[in-house]
PDB file of N, CA and C in Angstrom:
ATOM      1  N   UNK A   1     -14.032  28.396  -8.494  1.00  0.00           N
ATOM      2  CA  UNK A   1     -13.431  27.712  -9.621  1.00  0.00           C
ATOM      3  C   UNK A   1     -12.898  26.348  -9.147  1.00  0.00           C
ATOM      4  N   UNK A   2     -12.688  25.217 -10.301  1.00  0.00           N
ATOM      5  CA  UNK A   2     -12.440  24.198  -9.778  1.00  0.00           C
ATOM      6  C   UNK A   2     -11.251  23.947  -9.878  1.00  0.00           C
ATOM      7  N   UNK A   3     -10.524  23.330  -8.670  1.00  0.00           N
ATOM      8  CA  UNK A   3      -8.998  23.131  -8.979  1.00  0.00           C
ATOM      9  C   UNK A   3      -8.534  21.895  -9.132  1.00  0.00           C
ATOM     10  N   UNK A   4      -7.972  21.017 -10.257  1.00  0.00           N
ATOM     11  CA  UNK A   4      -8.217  19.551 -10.191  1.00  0.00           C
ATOM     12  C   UNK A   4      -6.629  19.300 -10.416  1.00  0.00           C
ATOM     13  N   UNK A   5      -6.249  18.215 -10.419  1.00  0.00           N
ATOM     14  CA  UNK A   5      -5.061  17.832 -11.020  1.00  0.00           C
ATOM     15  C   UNK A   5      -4.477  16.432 -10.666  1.00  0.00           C
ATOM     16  N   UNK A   6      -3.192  16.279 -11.040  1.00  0.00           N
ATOM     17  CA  UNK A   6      -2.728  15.193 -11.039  1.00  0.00           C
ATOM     18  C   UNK A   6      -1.036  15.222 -10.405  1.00  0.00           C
ATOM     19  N   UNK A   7      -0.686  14.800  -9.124  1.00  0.00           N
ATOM     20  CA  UNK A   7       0.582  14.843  -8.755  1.00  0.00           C
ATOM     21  C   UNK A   7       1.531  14.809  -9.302  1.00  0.00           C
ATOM     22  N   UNK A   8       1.580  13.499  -9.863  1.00  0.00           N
ATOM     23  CA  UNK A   8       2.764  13.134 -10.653  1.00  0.00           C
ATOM     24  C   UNK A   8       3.018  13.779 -11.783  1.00  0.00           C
ATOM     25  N   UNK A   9       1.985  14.275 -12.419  1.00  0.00           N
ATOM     26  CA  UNK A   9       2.264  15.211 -13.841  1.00  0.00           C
ATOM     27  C   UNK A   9       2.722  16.222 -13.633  1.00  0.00           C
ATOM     28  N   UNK A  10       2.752  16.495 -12.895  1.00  0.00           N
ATOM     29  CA  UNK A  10       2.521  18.146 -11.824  1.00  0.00           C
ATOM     30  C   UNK A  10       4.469  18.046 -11.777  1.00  0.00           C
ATOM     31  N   UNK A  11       4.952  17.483 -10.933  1.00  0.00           N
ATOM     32  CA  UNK A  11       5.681  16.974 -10.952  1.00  0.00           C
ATOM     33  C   UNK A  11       6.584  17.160 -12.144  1.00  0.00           C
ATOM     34  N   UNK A  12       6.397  16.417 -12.870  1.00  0.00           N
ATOM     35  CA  UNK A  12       6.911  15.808 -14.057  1.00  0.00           C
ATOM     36  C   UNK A  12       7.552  17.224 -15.070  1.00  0.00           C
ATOM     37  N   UNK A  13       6.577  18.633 -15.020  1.00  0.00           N
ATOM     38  CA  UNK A  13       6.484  19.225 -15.388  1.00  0.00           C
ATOM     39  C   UNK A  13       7.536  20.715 -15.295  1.00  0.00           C
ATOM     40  N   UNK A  14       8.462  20.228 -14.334  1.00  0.00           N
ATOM     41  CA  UNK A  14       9.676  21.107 -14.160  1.00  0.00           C
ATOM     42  C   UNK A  14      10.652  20.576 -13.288  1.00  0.00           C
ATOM     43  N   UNK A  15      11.965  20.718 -13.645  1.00  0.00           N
ATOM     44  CA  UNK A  15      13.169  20.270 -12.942  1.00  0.00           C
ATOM     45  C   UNK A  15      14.253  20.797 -11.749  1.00  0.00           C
ATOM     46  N   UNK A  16      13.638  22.127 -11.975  1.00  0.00           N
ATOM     47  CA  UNK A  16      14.602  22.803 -10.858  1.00  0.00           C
ATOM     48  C   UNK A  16      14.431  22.639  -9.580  1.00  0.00           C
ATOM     49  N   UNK A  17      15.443  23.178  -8.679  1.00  0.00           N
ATOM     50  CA  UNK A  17      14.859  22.750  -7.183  1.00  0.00           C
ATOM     51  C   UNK A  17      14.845  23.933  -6.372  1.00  0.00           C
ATOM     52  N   UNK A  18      14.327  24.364  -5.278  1.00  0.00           N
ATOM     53  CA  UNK A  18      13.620  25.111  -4.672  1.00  0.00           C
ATOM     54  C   UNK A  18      13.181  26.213  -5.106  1.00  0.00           C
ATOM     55  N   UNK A  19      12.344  25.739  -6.082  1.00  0.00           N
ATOM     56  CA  UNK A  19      11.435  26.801  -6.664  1.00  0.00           C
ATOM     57  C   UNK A  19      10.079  26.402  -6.565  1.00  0.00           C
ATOM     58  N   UNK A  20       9.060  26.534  -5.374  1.00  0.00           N
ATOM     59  CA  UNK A  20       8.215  26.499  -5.509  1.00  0.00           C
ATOM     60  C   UNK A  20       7.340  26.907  -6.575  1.00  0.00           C
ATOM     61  N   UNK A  21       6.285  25.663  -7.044  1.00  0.00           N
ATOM     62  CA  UNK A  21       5.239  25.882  -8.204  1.00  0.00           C
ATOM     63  C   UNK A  21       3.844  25.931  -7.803  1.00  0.00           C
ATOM     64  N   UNK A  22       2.326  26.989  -7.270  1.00  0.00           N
ATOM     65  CA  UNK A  22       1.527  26.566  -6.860  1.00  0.00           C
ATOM     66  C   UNK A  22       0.802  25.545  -7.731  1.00  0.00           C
ATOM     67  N   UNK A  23       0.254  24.629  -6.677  1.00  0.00           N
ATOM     68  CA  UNK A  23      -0.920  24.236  -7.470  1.00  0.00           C
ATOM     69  C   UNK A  23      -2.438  24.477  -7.402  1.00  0.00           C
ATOM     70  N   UNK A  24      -2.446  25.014  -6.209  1.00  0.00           N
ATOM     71  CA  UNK A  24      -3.453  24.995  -5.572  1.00  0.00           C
ATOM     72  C   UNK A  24      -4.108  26.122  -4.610  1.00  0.00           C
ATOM     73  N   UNK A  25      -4.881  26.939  -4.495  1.00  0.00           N
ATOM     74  CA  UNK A  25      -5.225  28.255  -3.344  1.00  0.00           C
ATOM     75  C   UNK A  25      -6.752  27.553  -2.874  1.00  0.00           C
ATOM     76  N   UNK A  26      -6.755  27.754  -1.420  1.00  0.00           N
ATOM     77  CA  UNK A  26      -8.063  27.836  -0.740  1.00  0.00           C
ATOM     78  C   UNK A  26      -7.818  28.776   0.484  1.00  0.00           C
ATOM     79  N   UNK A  27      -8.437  29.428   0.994  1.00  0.00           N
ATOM     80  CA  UNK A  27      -8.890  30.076   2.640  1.00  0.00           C
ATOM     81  C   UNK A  27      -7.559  30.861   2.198  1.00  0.00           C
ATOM     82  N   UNK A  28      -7.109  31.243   1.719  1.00  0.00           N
ATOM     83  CA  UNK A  28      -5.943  32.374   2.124  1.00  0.00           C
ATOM     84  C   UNK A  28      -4.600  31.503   2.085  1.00  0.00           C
ATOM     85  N   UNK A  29      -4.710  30.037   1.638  1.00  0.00           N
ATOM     86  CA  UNK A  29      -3.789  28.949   1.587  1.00  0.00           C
ATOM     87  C   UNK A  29      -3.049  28.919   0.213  1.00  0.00           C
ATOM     88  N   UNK A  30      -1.695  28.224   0.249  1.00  0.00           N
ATOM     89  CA  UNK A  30      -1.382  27.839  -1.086  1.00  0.00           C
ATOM     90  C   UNK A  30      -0.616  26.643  -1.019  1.00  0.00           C
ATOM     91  N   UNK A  31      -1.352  25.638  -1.966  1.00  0.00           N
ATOM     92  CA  UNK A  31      -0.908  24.135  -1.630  1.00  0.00           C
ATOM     93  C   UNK A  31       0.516  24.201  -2.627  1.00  0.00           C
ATOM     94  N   UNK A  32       1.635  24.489  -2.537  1.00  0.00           N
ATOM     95  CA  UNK A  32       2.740  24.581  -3.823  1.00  0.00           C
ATOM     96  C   UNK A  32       3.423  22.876  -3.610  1.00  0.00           C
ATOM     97  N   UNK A  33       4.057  22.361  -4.836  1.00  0.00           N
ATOM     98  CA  UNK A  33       4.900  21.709  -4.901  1.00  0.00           C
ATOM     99  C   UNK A  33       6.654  22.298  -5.355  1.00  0.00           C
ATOM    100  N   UNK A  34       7.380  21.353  -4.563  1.00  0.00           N
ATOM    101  CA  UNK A  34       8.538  21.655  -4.919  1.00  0.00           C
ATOM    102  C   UNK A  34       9.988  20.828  -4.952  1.00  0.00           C
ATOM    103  N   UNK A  35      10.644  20.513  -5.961  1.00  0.00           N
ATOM    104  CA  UNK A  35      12.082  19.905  -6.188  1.00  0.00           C
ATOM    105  C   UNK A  35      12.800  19.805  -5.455  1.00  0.00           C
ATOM    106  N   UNK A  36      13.459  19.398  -4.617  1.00  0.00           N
ATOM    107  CA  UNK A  36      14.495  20.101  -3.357  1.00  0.00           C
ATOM    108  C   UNK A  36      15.631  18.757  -3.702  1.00  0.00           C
ATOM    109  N   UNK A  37      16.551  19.297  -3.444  1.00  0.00           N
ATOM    110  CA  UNK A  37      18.153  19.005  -3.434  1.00  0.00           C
ATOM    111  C   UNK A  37      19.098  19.605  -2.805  1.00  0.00           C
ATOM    112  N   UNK A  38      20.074  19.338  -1.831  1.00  0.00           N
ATOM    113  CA  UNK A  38      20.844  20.131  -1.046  1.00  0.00           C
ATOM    114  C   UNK A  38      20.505  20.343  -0.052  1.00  0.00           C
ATOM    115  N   UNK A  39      21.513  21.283   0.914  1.00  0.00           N
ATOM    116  CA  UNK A  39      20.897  22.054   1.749  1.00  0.00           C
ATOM    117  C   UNK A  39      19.821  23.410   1.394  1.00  0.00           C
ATOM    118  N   UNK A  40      19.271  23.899   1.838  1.00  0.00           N
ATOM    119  CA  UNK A  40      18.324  25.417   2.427  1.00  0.00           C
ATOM    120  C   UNK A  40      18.759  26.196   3.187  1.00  0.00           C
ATOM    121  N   UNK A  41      18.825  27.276   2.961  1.00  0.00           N
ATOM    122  CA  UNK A  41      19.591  28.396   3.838  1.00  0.00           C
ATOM    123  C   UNK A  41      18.268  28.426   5.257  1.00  0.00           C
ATOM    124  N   UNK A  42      19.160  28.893   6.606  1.00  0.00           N
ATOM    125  CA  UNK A  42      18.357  28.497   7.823  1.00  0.00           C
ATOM    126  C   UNK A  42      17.430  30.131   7.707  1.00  0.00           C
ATOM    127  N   UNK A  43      16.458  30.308   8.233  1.00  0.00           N
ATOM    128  CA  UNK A  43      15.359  31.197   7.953  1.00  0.00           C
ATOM    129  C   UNK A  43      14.345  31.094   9.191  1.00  0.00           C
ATOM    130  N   UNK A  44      13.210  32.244   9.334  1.00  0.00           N
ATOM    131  CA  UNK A  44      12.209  32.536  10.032  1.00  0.00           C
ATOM    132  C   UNK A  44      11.064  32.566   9.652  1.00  0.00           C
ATOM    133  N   UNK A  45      10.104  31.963   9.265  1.00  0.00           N
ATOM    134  CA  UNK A  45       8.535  32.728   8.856  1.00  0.00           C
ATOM    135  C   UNK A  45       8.042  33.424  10.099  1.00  0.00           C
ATOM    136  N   UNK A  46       8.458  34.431  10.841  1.00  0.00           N
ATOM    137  CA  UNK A  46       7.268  35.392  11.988  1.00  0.00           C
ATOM    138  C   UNK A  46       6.026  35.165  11.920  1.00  0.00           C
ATOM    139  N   UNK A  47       5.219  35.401  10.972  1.00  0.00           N
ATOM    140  CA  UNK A  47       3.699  35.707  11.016  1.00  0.00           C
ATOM    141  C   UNK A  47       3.027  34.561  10.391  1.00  0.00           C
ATOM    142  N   UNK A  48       3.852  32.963   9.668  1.00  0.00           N
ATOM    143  CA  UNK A  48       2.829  31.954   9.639  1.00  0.00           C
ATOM    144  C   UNK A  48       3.488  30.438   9.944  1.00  0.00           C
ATOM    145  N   UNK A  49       2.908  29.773  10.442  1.00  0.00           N
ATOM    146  CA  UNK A  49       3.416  27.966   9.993  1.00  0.00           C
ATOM    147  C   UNK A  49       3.196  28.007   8.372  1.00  0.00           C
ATOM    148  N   UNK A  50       3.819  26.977   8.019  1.00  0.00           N
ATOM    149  CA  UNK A  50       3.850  26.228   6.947  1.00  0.00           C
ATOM    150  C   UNK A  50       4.474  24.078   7.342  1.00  0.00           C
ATOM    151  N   UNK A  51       3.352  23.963   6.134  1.00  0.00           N
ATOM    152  CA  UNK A  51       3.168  22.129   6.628  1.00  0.00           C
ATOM    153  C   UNK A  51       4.172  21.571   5.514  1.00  0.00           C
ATOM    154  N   UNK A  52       5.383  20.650   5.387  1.00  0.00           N
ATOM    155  CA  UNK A  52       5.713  20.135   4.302  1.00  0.00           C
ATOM    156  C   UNK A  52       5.435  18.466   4.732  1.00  0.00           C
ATOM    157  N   UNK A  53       5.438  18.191   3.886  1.00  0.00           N
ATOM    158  CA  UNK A  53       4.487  16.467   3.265  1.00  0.00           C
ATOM    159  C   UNK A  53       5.374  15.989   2.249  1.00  0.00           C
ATOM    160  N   UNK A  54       5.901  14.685   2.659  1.00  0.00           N
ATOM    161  CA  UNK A  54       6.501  14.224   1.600  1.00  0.00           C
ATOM    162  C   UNK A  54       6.159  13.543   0.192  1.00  0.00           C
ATOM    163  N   UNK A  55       6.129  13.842  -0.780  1.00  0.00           N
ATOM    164  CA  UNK A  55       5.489  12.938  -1.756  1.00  0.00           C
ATOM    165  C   UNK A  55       6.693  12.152  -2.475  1.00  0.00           C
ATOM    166  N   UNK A  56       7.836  12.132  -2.909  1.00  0.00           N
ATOM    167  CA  UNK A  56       8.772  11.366  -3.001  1.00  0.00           C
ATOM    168  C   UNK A  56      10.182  11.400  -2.294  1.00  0.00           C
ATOM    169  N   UNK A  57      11.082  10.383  -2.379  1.00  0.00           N
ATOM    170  CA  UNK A  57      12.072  11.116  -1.478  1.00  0.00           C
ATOM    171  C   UNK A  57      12.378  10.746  -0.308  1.00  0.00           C
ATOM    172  N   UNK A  58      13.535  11.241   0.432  1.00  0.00           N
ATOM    173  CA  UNK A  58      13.546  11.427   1.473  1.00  0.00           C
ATOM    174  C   UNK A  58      13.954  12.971   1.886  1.00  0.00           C
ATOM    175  N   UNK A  59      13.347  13.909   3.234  1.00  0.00           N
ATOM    176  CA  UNK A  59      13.622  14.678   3.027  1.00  0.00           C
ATOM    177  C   UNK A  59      13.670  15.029   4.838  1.00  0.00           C
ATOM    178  N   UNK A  60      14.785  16.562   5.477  1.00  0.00           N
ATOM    179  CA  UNK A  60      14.508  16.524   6.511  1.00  0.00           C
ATOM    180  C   UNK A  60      14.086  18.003   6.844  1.00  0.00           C
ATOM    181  N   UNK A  61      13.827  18.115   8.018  1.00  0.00           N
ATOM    182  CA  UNK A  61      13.735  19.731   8.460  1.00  0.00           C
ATOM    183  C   UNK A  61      14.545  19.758   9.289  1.00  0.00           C
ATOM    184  N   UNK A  62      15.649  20.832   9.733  1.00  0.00           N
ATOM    185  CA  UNK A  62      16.527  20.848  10.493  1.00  0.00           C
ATOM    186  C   UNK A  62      16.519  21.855  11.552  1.00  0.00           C
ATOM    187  N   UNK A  63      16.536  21.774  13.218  1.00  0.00           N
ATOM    188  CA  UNK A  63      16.416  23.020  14.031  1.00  0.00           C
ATOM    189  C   UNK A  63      17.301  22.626  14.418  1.00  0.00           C
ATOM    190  N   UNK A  64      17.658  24.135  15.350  1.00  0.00           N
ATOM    191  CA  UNK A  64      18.861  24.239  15.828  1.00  0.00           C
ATOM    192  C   UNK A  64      19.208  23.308  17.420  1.00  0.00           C
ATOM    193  N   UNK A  65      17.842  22.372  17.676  1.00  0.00           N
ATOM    194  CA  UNK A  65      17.979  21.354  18.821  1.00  0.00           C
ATOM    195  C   UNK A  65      18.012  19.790  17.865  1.00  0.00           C
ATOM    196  N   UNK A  66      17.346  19.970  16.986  1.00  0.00           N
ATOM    197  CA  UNK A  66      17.059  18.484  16.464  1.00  0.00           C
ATOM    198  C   UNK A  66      16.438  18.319  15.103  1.00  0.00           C
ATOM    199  N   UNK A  67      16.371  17.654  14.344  1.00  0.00           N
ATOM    200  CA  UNK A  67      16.022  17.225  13.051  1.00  0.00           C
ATOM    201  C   UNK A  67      15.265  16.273  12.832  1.00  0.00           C
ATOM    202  N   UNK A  68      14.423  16.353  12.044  1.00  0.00           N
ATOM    203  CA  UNK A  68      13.205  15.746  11.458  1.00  0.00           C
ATOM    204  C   UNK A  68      13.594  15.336  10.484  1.00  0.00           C
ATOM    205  N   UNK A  69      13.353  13.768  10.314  1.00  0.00           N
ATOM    206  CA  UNK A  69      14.057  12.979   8.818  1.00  0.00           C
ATOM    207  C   UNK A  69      12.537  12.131   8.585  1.00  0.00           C
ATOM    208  N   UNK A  70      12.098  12.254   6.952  1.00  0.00           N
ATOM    209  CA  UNK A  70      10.962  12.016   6.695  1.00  0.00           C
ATOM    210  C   UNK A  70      10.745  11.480   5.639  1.00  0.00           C
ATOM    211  N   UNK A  71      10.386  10.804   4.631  1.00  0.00           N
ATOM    212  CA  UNK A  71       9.891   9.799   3.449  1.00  0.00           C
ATOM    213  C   UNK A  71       8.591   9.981   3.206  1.00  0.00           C
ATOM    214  N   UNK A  72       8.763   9.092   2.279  1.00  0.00           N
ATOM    215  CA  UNK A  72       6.898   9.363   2.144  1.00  0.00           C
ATOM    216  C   UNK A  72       5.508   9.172   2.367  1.00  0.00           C
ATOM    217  N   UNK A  73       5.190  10.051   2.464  1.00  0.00           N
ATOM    218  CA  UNK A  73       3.700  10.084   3.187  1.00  0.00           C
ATOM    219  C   UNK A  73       3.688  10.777   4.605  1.00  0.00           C
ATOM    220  N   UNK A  74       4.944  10.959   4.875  1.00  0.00           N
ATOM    221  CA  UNK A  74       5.266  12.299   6.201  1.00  0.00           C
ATOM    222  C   UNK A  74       4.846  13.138   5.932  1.00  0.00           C
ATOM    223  N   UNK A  75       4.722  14.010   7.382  1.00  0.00           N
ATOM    224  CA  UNK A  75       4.682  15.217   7.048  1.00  0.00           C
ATOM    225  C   UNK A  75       5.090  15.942   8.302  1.00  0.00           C
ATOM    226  N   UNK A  76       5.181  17.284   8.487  1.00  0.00           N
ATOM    227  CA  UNK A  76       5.894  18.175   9.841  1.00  0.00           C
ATOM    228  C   UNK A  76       5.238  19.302   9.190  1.00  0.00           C
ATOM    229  N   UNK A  77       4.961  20.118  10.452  1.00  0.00           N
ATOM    230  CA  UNK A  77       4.505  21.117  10.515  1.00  0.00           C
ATOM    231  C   UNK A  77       5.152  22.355  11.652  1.00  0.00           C
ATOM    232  N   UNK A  78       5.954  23.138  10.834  1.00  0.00           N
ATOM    233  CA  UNK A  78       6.947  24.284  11.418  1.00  0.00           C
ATOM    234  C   UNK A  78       6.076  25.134  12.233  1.00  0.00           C
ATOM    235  N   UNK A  79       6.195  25.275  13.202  1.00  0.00           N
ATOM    236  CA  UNK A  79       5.358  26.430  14.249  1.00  0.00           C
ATOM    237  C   UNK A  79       6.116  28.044  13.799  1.00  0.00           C
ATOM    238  N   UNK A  80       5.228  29.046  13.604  1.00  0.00           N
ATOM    239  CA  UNK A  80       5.399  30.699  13.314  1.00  0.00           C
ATOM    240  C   UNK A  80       7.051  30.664  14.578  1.00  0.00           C
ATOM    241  N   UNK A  81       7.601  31.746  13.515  1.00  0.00           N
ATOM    242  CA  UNK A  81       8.907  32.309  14.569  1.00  0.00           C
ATOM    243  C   UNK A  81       9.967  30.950  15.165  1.00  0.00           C
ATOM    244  N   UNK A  82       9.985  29.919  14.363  1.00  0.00           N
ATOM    245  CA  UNK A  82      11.029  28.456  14.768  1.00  0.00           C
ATOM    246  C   UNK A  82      11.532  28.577  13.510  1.00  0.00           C
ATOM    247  N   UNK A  83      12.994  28.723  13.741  1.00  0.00           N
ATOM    248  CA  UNK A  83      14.155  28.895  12.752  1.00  0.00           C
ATOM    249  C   UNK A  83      14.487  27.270  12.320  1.00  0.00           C
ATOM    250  N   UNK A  84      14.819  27.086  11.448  1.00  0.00           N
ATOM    251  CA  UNK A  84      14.835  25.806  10.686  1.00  0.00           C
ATOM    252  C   UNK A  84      15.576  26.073   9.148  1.00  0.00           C
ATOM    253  N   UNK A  85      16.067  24.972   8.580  1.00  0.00           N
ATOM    254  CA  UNK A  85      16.617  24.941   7.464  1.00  0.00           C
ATOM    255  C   UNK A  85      15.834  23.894   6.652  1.00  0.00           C
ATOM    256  N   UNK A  86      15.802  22.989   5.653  1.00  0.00           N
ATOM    257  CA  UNK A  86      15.240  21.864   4.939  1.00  0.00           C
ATOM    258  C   UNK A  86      16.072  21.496   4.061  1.00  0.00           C
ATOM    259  N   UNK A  87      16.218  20.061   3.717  1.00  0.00           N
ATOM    260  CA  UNK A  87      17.667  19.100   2.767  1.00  0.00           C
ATOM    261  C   UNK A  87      16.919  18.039   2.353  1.00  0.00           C
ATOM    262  N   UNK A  88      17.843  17.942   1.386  1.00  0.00           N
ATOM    263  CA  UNK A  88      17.818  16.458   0.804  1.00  0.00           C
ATOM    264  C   UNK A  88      19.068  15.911   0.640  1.00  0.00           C
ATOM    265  N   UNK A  89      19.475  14.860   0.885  1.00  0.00           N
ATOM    266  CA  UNK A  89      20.950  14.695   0.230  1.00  0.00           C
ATOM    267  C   UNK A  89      20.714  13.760  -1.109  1.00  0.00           C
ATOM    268  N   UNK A  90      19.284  13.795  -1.667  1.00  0.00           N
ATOM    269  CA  UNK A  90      19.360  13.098  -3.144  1.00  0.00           C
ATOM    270  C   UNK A  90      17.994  13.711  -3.180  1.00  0.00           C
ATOM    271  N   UNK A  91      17.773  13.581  -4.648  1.00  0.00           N
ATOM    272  CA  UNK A  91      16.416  14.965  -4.960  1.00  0.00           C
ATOM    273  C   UNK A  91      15.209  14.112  -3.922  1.00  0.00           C
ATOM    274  N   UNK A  92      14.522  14.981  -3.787  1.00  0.00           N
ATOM    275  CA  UNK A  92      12.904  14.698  -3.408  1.00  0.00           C
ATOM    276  C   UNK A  92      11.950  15.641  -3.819  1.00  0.00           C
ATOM    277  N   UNK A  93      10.737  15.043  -3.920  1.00  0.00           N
ATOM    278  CA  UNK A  93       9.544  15.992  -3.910  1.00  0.00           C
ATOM    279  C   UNK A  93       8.756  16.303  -3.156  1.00  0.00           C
ATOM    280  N   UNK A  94       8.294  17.740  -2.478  1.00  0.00           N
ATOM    281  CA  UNK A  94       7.980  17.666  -1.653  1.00  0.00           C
ATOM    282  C   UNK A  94       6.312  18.895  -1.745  1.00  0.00           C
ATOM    283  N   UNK A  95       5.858  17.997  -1.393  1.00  0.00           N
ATOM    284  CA  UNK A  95       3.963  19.092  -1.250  1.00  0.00           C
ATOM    285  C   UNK A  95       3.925  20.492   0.467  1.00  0.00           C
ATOM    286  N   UNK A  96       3.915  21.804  -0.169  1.00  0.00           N
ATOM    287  CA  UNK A  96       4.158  22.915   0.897  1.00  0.00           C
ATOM    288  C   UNK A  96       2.534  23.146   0.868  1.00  0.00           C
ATOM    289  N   UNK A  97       2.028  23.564   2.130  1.00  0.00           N
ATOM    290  CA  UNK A  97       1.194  24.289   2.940  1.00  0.00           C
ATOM    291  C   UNK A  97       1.634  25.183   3.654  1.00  0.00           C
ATOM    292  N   UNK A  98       1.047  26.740   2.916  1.00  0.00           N
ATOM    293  CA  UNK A  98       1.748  27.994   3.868  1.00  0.00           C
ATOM    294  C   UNK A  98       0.465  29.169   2.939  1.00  0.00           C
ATOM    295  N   UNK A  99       0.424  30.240   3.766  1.00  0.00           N
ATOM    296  CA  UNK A  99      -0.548  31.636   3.633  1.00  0.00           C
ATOM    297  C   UNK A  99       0.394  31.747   1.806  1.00  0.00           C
ATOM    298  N   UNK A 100      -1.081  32.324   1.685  1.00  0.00           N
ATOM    299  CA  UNK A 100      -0.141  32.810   0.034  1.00  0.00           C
ATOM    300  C   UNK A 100       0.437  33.994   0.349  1.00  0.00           C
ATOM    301  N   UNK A 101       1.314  34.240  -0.977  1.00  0.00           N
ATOM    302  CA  UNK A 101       2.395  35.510  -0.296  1.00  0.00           C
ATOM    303  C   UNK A 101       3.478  35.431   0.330  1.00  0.00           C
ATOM    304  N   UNK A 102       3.682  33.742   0.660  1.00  0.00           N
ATOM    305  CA  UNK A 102       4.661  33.558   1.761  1.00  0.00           C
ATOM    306  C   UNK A 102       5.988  33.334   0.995  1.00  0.00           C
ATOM    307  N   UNK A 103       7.198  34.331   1.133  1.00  0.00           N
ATOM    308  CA  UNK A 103       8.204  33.579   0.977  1.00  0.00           C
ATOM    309  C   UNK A 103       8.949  32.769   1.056  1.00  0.00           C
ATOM    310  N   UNK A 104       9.566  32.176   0.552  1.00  0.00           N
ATOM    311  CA  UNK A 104      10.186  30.496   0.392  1.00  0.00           C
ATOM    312  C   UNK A 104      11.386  30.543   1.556  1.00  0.00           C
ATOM    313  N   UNK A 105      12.014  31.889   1.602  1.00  0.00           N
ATOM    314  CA  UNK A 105      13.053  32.331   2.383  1.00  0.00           C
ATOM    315  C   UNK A 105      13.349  32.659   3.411  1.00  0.00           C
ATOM    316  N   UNK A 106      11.476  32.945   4.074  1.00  0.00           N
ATOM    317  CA  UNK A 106      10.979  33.819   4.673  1.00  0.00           C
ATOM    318  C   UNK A 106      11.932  35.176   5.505  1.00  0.00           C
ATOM    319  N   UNK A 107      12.383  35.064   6.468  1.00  0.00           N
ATOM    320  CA  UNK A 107      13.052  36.616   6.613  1.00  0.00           C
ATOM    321  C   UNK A 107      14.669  36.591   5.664  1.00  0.00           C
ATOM    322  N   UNK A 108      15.076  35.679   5.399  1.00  0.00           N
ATOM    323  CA  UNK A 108      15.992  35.822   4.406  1.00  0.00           C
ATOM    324  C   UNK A 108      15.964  36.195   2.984  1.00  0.00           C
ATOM    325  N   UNK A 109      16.424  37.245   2.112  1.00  0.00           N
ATOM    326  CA  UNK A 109      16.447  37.282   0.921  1.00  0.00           C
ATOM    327  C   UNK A 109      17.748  36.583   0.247  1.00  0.00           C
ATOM    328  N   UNK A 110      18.085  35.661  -0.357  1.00  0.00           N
ATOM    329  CA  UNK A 110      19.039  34.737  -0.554  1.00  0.00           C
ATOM    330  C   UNK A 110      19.423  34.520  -2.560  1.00  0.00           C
ATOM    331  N   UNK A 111      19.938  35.614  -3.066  1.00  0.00           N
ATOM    332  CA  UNK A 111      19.781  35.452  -4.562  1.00  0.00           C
ATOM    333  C   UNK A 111      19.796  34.288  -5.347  1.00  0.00           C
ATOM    334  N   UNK A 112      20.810  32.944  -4.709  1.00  0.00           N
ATOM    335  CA  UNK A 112      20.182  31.635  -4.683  1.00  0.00           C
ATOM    336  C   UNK A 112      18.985  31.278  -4.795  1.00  0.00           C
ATOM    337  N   UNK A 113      18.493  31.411  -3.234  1.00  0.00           N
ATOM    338  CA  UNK A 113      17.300  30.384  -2.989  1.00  0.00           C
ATOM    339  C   UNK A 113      16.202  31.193  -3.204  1.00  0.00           C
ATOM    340  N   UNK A 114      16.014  32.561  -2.917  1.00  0.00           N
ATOM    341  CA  UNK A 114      15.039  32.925  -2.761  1.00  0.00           C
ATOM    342  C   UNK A 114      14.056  32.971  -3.917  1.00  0.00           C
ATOM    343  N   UNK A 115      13.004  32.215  -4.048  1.00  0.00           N
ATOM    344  CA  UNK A 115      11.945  31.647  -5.107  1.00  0.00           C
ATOM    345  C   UNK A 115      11.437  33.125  -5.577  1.00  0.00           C
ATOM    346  N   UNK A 116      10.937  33.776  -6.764  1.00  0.00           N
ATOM    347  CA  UNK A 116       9.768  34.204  -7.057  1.00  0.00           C
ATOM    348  C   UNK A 116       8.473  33.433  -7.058  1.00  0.00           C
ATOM    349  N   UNK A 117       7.404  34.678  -6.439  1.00  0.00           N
ATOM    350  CA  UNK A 117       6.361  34.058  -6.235  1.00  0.00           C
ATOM    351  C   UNK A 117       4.863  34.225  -6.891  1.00  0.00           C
ATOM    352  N   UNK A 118       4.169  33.321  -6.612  1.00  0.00           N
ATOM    353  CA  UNK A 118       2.720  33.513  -7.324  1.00  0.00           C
ATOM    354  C   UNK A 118       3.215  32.851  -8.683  1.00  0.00           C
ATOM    355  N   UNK A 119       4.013  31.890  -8.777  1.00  0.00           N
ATOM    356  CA  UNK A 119       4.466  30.725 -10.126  1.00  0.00           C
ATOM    357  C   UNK A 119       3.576  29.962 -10.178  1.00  0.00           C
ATOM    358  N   UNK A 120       2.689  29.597 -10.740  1.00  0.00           N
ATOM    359  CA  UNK A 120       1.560  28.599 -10.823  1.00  0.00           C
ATOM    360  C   UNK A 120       1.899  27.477 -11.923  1.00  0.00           C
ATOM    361  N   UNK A 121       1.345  26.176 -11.669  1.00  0.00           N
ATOM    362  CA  UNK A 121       1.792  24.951 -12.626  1.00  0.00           C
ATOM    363  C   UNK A 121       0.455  24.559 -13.265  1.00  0.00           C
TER     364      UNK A 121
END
């Protein structure tokens, strides 16, 4: 099937923040976009990386040695089992690469943050 679209509409199309929206599945992948504001509770994915890419914004990833501060057209890519948090201190938008299935929280369940999943835009 063909998957086409348009960023900015995509975008445009919901306000909340860390709620991942997919847009996109290939190879066992899911390309999601997402709102972010604030801090992110600090977390584990064990069993995958996930890539974030900035599309507006400024935005960082935070480990417990050092922090990644990024704008647009960045991107970082979290290695499996590296604990990290993610912020904004003013909204941004930001494009996720991670296995589908993957929680937003990953070993954390967080009644806050923790996204429901398989939300498609």
């Amino acid at each position: 099937m063909l998957q086409q679209g348009e960023l900015g509409s995509k975008f445009s199309a919901f306000s909340e923040h860390w709620r991942p929206k997919i847009i996109a599945s290939l190879n066992g992948q899911e390309v999601k976009i997402v709102k972010v504001l604030g801090v992110f509770p600090w977390h584990i994915h064990d069993d995958c990386e996930e890539m974030f890419v900035v599309w507006k914004g400024r935005f960082r990833v935070e480990f417990r040695d050092r922090i990644v501060d990024m704008g647009p057209g960045e991107y970082v890519v979290i290695p499996r089992g590296v604990e990290h948090r993610t912020a904004a201190d003013e909204e941004a938008e930001i494009i996720i690469f991670e296995p589908a299935e993957t929680r937003n929280t990953g070993n954390v369940v967080d009644e806050i943050f923790t996204a429901p999943q398989g939300v498609t835009i």
